[in-house]
C-alpha atoms as a PDB file:
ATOM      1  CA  UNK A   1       0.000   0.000   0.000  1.00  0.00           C
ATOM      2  CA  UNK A   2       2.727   2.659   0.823  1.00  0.00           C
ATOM      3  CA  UNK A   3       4.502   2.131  -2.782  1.00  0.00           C
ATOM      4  CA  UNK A   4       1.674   2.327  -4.331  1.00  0.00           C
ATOM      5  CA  UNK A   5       0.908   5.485  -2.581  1.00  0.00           C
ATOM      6  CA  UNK A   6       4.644   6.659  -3.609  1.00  0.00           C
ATOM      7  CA  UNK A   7       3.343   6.188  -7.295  1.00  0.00           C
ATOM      8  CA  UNK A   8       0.013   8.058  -7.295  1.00  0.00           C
ATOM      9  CA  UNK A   9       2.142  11.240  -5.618  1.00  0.00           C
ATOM     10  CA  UNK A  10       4.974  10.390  -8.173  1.00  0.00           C
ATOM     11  CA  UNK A  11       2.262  10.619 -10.760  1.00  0.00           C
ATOM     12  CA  UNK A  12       0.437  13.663  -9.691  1.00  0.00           C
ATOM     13  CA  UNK A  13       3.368  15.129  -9.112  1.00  0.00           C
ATOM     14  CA  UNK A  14       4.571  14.508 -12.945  1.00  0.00           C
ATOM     15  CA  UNK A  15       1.041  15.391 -14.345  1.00  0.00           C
ATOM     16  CA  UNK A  16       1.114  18.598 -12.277  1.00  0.00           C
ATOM     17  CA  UNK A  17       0.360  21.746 -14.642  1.00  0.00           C
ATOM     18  CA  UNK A  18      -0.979  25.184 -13.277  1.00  0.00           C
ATOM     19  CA  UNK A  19      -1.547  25.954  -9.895  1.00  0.00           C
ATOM     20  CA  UNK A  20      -3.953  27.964  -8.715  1.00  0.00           C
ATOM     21  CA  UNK A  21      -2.047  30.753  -8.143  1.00  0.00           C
ATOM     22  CA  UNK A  22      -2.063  31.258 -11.920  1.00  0.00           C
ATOM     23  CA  UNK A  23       1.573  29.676 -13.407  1.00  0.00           C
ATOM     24  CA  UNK A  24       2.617  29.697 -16.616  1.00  0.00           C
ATOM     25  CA  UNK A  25       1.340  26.689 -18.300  1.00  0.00           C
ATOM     26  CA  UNK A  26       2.801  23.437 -17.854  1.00  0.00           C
ATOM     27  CA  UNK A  27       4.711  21.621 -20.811  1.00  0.00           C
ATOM     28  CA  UNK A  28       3.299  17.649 -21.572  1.00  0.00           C
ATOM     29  CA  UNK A  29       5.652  16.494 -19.305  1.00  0.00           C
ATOM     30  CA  UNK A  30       4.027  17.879 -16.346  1.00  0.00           C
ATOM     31  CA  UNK A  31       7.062  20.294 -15.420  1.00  0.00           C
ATOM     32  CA  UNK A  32       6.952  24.016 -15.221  1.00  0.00           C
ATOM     33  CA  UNK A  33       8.536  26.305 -17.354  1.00  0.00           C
ATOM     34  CA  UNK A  34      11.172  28.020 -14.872  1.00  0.00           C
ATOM     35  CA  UNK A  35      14.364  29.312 -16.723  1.00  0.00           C
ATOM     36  CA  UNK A  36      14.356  31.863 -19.301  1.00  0.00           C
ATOM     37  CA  UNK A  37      15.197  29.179 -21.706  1.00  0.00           C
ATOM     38  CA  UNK A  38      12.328  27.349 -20.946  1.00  0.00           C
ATOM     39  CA  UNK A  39      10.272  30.568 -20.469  1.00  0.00           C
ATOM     40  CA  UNK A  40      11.604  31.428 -24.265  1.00  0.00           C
ATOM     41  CA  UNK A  41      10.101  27.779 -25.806  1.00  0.00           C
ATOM     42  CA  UNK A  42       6.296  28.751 -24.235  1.00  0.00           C
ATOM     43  CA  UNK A  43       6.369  32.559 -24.620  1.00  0.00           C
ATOM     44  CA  UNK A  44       8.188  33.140 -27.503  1.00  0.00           C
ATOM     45  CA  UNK A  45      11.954  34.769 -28.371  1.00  0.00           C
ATOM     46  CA  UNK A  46      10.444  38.167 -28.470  1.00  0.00           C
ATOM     47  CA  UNK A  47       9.668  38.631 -24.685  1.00  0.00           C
ATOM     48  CA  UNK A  48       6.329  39.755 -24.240  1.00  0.00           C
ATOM     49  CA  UNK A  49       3.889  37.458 -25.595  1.00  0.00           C
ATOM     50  CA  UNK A  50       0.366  38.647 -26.809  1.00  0.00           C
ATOM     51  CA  UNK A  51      -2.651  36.829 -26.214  1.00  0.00           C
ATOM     52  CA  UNK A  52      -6.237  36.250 -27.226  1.00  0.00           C
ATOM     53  CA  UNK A  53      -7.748  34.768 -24.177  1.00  0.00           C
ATOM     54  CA  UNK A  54     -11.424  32.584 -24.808  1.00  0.00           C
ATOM     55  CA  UNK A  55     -12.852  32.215 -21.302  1.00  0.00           C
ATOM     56  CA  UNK A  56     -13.514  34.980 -18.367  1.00  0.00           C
ATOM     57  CA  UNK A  57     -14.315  32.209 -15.523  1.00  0.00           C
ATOM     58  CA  UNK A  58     -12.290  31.757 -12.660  1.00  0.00           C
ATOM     59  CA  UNK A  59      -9.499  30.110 -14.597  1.00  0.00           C
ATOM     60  CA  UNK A  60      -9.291  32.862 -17.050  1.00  0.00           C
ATOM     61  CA  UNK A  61      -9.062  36.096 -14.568  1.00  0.00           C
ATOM     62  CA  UNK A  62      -6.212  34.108 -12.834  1.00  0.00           C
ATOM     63  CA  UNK A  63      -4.946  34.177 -16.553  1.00  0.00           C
ATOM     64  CA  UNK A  64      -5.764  38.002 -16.409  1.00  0.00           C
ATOM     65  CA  UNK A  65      -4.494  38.501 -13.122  1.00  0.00           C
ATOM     66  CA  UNK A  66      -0.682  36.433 -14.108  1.00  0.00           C
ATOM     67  CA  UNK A  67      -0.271  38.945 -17.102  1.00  0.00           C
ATOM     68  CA  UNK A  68      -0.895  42.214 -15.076  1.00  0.00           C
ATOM     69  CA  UNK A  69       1.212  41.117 -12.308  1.00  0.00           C
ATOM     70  CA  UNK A  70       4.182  40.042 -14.909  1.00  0.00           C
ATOM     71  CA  UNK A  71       4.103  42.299 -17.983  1.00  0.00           C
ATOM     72  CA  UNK A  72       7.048  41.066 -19.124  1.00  0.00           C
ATOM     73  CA  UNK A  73       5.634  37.267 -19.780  1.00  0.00           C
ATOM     74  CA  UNK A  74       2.486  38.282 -21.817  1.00  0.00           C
ATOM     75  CA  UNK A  75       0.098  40.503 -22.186  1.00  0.00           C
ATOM     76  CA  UNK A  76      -3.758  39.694 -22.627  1.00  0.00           C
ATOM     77  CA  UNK A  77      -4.496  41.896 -25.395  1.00  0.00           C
ATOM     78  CA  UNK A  78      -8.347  40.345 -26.691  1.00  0.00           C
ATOM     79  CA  UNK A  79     -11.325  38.442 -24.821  1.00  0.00           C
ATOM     80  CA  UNK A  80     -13.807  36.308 -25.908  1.00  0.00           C
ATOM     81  CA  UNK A  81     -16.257  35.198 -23.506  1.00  0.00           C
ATOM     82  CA  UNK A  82     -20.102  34.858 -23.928  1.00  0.00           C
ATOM     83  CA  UNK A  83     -21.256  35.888 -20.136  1.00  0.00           C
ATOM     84  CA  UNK A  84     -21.213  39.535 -20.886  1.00  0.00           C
ATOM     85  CA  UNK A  85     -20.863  40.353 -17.020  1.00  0.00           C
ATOM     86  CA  UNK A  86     -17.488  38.095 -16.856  1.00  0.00           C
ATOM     87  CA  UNK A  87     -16.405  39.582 -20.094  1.00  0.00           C
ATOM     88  CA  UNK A  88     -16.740  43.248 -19.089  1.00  0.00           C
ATOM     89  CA  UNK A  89     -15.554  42.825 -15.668  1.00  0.00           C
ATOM     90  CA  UNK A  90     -11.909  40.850 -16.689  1.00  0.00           C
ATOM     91  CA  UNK A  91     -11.966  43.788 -19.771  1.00  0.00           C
ATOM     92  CA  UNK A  92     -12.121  46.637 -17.631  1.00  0.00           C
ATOM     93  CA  UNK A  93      -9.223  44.763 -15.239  1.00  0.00           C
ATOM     94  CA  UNK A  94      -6.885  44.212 -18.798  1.00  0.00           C
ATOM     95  CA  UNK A  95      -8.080  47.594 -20.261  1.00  0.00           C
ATOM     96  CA  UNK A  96      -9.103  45.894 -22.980  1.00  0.00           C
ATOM     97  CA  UNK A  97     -11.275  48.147 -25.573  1.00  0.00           C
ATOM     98  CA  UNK A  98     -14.475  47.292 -26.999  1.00  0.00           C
ATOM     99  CA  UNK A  99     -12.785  46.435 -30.636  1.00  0.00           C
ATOM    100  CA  UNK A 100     -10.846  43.622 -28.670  1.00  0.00           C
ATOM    101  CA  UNK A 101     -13.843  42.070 -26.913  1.00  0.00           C
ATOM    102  CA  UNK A 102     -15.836  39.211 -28.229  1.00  0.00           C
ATOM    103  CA  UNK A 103     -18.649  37.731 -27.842  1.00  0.00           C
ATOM    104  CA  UNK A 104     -17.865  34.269 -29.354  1.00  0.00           C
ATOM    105  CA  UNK A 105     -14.664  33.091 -30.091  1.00  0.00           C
ATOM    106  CA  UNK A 106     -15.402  32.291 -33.844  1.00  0.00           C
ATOM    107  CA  UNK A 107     -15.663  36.496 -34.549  1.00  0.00           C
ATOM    108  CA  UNK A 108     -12.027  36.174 -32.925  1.00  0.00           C
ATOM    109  CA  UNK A 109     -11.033  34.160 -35.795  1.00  0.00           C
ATOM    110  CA  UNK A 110     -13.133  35.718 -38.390  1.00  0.00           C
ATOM    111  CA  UNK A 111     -10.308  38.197 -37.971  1.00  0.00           C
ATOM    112  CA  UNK A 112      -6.875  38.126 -39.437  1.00  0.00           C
ATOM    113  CA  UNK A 113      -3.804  37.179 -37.012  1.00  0.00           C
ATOM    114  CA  UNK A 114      -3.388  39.833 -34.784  1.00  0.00           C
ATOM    115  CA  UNK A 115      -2.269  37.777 -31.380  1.00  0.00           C
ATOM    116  CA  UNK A 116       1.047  35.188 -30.729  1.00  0.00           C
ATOM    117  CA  UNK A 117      -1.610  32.864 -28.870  1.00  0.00           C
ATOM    118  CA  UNK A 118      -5.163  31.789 -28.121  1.00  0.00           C
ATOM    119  CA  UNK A 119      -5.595  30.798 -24.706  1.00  0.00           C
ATOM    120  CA  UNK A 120      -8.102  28.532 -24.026  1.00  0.00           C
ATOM    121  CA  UNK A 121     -10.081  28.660 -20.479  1.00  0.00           C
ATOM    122  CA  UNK A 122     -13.414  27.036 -21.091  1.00  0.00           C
ATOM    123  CA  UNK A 123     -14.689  24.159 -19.681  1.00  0.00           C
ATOM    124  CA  UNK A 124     -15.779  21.041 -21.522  1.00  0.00           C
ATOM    125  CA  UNK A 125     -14.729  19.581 -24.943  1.00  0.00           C
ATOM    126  CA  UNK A 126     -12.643  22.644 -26.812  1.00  0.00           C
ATOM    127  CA  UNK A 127     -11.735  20.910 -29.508  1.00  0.00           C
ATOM    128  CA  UNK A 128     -13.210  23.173 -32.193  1.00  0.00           C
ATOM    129  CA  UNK A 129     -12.009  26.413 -30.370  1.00  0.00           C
ATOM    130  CA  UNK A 130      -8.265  24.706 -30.255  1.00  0.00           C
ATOM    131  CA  UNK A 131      -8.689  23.244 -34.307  1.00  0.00           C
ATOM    132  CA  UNK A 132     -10.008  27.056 -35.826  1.00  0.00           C
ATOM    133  CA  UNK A 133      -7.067  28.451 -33.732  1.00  0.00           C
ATOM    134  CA  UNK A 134      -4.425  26.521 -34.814  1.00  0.00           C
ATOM    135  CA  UNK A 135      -5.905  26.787 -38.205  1.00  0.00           C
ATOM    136  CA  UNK A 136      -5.545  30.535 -38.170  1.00  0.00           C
ATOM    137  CA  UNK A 137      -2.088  30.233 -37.613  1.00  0.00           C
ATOM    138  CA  UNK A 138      -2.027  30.642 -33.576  1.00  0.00           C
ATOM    139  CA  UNK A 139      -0.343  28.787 -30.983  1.00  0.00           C
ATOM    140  CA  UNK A 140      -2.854  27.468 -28.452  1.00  0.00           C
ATOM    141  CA  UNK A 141      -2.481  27.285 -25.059  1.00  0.00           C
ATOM    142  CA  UNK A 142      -5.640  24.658 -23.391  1.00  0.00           C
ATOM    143  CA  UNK A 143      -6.369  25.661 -19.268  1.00  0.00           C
ATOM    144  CA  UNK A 144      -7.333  21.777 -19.224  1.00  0.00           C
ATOM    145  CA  UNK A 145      -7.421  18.619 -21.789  1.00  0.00           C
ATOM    146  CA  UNK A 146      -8.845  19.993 -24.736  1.00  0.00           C
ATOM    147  CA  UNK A 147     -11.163  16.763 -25.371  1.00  0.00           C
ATOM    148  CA  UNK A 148     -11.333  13.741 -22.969  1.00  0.00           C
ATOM    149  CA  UNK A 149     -11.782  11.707 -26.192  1.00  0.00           C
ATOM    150  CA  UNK A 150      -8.096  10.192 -26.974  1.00  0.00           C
ATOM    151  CA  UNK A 151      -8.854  10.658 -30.798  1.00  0.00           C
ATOM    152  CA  UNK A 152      -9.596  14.210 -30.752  1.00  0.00           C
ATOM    153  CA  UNK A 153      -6.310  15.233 -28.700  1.00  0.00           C
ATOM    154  CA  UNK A 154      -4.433  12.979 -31.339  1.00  0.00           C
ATOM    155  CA  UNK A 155      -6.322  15.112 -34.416  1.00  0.00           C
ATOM    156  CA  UNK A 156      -5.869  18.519 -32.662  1.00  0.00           C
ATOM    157  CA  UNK A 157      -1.988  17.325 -31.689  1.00  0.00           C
ATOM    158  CA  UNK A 158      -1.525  16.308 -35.791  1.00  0.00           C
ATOM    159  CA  UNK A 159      -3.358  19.406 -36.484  1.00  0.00           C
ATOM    160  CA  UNK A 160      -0.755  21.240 -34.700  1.00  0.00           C
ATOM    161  CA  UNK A 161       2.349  19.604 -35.650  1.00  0.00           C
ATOM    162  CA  UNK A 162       1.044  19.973 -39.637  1.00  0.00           C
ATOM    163  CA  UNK A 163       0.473  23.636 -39.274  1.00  0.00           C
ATOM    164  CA  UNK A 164       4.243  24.422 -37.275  1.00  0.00           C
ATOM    165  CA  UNK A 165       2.367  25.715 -34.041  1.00  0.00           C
ATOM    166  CA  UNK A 166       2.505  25.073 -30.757  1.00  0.00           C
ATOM    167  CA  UNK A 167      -0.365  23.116 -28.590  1.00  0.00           C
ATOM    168  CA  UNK A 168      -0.069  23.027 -24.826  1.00  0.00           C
ATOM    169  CA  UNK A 169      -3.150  21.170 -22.861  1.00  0.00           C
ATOM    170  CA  UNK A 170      -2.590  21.626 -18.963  1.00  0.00           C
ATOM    171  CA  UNK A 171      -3.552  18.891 -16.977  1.00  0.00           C
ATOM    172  CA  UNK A 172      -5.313  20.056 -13.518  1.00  0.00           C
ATOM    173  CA  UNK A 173      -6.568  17.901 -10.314  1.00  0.00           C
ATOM    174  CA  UNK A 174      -9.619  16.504 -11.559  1.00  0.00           C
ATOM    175  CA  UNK A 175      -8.260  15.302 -14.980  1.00  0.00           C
ATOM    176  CA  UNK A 176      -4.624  13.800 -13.183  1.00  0.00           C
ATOM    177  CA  UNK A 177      -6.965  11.130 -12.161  1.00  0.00           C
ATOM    178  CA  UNK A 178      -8.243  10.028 -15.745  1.00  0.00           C
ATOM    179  CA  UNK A 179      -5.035  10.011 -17.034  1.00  0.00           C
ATOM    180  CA  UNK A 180      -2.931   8.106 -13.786  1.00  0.00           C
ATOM    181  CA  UNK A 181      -4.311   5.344 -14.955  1.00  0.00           C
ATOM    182  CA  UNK A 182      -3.151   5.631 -18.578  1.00  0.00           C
ATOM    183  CA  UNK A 183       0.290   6.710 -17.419  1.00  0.00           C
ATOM    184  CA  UNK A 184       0.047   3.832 -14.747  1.00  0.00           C
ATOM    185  CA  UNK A 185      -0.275   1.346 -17.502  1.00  0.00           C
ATOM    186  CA  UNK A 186       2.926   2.654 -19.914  1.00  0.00           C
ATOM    187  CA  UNK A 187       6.313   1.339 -19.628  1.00  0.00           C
ATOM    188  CA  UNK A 188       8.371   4.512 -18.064  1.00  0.00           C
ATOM    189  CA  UNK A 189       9.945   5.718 -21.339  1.00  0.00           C
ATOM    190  CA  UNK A 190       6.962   5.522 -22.895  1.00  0.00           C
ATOM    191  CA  UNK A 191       5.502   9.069 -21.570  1.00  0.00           C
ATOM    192  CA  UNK A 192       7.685  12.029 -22.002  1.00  0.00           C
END
């Protein structure tokens, strides 16, 4: 019982992504981005990344509340949120004008480029918000799995690696414990 117990920490530990302070998003492998390096392969060369941020819920003003406290990382520079109370209150907080909030996120995209990444914040199965992103040449940046359907993470991952952009999915609490099991059953090497 206590080994096993090792492993499920071990595991959560690995699969760890943001916390809920609001980090910077957590690579596949479950680690942090925490050196400049590092920093540089999520944000971008340039510095300060901008970003078009789909979601006003909790998990997006902690989003909102990361980029004013660390200007330097990114800036939130559009939001698309359909609860017009969410999506005026996190727009006044960013200083966001009216021409850079949406309603839906498929005006956003309607749109030519105008953003370094979309980051998703939305709850359920974003796989259509993450494919029409990633089709308009974004890098996409998923607050959770974007689908908890293996073959639609596999089409939005080929999706990404065909169109040269990036695709992070963060893994939080209540999804670690769908995919311990999958990481439970793979050989070591197996999982980066």
């Amino acid at each position: 019982m206590h080994i096993a117990r090792r492993k499920v920490i071990k595991a959560l530990g690995l699969l760890a992504g943001v916390s809920i302070a609001g980090a910077l998003p957590a690579t596949l492998s479950g680690r942090s981005a925490a050196t400049a390096f590092e920093k540089s392969k999520i944000l971008g060369k340039k510095g300060r990344t901008q970003a078009i941020l789909v979601g006003a819920g909790f998990r997006g003003k902690c989003y909102g509340k990361y980029a004013l406290r660390h200007p330097e990382d990114f800036s939130i520079i559009a939001l698309a949120d359909a609860d017009a109370k969410s999506n005026a209150d996190l727009a006044a907080k960013l200083q966001l004008s009216n021409t850079h909030r949406f309603k839906h996120w498929e005006t956003v995209f309607g749109h030519p480029k105008f953003a370094d990444v979309v980051m998703v914040t939305l709850g359920g199965d974003v796989t259509d918000i993450c494919s029409a992103a990633l089709r308009a040449g974004y890098d996409v940046w998923v607050d959770h799995p974007a689908s908890m359907i293996s073959a639609k993470v596999d089409a939005l991952n080929a999706l990404a690696r065909k169109q040269g952009r990036q695709l992070l999915q963060v893994y939080g609490f209540p999804e670690q414990l769908c995919f311990m099991e999958h990481r439970c059953k793979c050989v070591e090497a197996e999982i980066a």
